[in-house]
Protein backbone atom coordinates (compact mmCIF):
# COMPACT_ATOMS: atom_id res chain seq x y z
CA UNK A 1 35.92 56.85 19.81
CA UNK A 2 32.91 55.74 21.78
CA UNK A 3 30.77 56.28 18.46
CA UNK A 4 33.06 53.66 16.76
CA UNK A 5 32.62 51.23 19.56
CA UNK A 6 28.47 51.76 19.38
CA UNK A 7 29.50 50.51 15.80
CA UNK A 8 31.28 47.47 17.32
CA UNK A 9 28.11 46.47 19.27
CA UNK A 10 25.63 46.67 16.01
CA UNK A 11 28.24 44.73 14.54
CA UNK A 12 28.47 42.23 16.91
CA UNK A 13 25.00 42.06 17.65
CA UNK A 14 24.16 42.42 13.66
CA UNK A 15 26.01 39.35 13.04
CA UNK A 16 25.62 37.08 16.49
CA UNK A 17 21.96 37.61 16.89
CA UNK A 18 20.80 37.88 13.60
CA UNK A 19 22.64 35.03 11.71
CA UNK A 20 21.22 32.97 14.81
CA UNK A 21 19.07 30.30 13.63
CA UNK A 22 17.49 29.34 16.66
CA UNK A 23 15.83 31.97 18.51
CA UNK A 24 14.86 34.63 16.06
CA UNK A 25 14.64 32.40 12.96
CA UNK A 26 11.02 32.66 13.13
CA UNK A 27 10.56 36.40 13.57
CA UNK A 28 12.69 37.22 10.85
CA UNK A 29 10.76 34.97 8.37
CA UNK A 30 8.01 36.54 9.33
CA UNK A 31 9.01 40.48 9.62
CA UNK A 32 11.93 40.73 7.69
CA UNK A 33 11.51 37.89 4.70
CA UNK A 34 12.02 40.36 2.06
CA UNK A 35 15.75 41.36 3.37
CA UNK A 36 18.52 39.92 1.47
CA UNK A 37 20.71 37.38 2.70
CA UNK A 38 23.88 38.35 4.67
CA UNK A 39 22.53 41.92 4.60
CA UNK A 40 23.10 42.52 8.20
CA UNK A 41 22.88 45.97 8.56
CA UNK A 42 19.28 46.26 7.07
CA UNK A 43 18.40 42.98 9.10
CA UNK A 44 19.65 44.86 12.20
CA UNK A 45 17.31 47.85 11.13
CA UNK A 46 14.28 45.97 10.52
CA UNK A 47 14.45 43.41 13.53
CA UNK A 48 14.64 47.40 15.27
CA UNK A 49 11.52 48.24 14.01
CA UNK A 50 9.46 45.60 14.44
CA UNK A 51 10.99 45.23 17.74
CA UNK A 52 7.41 45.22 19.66
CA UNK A 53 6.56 42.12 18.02
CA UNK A 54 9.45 39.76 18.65
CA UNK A 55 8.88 36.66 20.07
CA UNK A 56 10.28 36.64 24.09
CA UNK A 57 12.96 33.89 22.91
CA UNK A 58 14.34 36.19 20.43
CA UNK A 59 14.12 39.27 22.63
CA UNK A 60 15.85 37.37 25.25
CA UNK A 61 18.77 36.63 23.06
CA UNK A 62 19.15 40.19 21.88
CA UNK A 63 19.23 41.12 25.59
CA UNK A 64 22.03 38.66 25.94
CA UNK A 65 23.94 39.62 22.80
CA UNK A 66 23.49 43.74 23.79
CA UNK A 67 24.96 42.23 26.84
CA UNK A 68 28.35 40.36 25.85
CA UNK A 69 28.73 43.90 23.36
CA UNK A 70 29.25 45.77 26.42
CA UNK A 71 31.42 43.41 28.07
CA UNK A 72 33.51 43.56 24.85
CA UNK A 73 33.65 47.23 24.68
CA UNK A 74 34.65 47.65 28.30
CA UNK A 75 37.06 45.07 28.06
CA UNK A 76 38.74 45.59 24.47
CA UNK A 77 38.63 49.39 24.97
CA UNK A 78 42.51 49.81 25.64
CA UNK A 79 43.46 46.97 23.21
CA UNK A 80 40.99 48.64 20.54
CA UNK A 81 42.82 52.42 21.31
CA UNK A 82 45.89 50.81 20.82
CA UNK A 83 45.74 48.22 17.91
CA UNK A 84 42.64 49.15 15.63
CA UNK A 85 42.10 53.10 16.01
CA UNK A 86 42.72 53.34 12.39
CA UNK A 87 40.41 50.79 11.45
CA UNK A 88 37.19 52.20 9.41
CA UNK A 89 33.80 50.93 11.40
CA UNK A 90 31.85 48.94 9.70
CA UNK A 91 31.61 45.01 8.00
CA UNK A 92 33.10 43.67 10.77
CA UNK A 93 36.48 45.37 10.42
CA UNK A 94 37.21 46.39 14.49
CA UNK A 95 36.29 42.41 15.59
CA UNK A 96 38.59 41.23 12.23
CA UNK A 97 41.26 43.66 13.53
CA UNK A 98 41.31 42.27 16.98
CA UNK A 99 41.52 39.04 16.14
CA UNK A 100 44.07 39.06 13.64
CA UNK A 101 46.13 41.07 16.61
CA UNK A 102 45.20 38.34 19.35
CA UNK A 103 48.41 37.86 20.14
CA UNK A 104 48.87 41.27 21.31
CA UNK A 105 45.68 41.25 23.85
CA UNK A 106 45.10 41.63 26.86
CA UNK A 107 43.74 38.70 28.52
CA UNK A 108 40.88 40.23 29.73
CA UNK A 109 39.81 41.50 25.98
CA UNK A 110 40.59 37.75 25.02
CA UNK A 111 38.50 36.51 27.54
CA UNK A 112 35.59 38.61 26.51
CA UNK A 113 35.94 37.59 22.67
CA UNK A 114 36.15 34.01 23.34
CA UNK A 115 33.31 34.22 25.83
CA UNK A 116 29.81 32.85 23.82
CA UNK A 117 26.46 35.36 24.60
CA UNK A 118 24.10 32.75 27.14
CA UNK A 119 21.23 31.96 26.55
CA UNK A 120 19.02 31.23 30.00
């Protein structure tokens, strides 16, 4: 259970931080060029690696992103249990699943979703 939602954060993070085109554009031009597009699991793993050599800006916004993951976790954790158990980690599946069931949230996991990572 808690190993699915450490999937959910890499997800999340995978896909928030790394599609971002501000912040860490310019580090992953430069580290991770040869990385297909929309690949966001090997982006992920090579922004990891060369994680000593981010810019501060981009650093910063992973910070924030790691952040709002853990606010997600801690609040979708009964709504997750309850509506997307069954739901194989992985491509986005667990954040699909809970939206598709928004309805059925709590308002404290809906308040997390909706709530965009800050950038300081």
């Amino acid at each position: 259970m808690k190993k699915m939602f450490l999937i959910l954060a890499a997800s999340l993070f995978a896909v928030a931080a790394l599609s971002a085109k501000g912040e860490c554009r310019s580090d992953k031009e430069k580290l991770c060029a040869s990385i297909k597009k929309g690949d966001h699991k090997a982006m992920w793993q090579c922004m990891k690696e060369h994680e000593g050599e981010l810019s501060d800006a981009c650093k910063n916004r992973i910070g924030q992103i790691r952040e709002k993951n853990r606010a997600i976790r801690k609040a979708c954790k009964a709504d997750y249990k309850k509506l997307c158990k069954s739901e194989k980690p992985g491509q986005g599946r667990i954040i699909r699943c809970l939206k598709e069931n928004e309805a059925q949230l709590s308002e404290t996991c809906k308040s997390a979703l909706a709530q965009p990572a800050q950038v300081d």
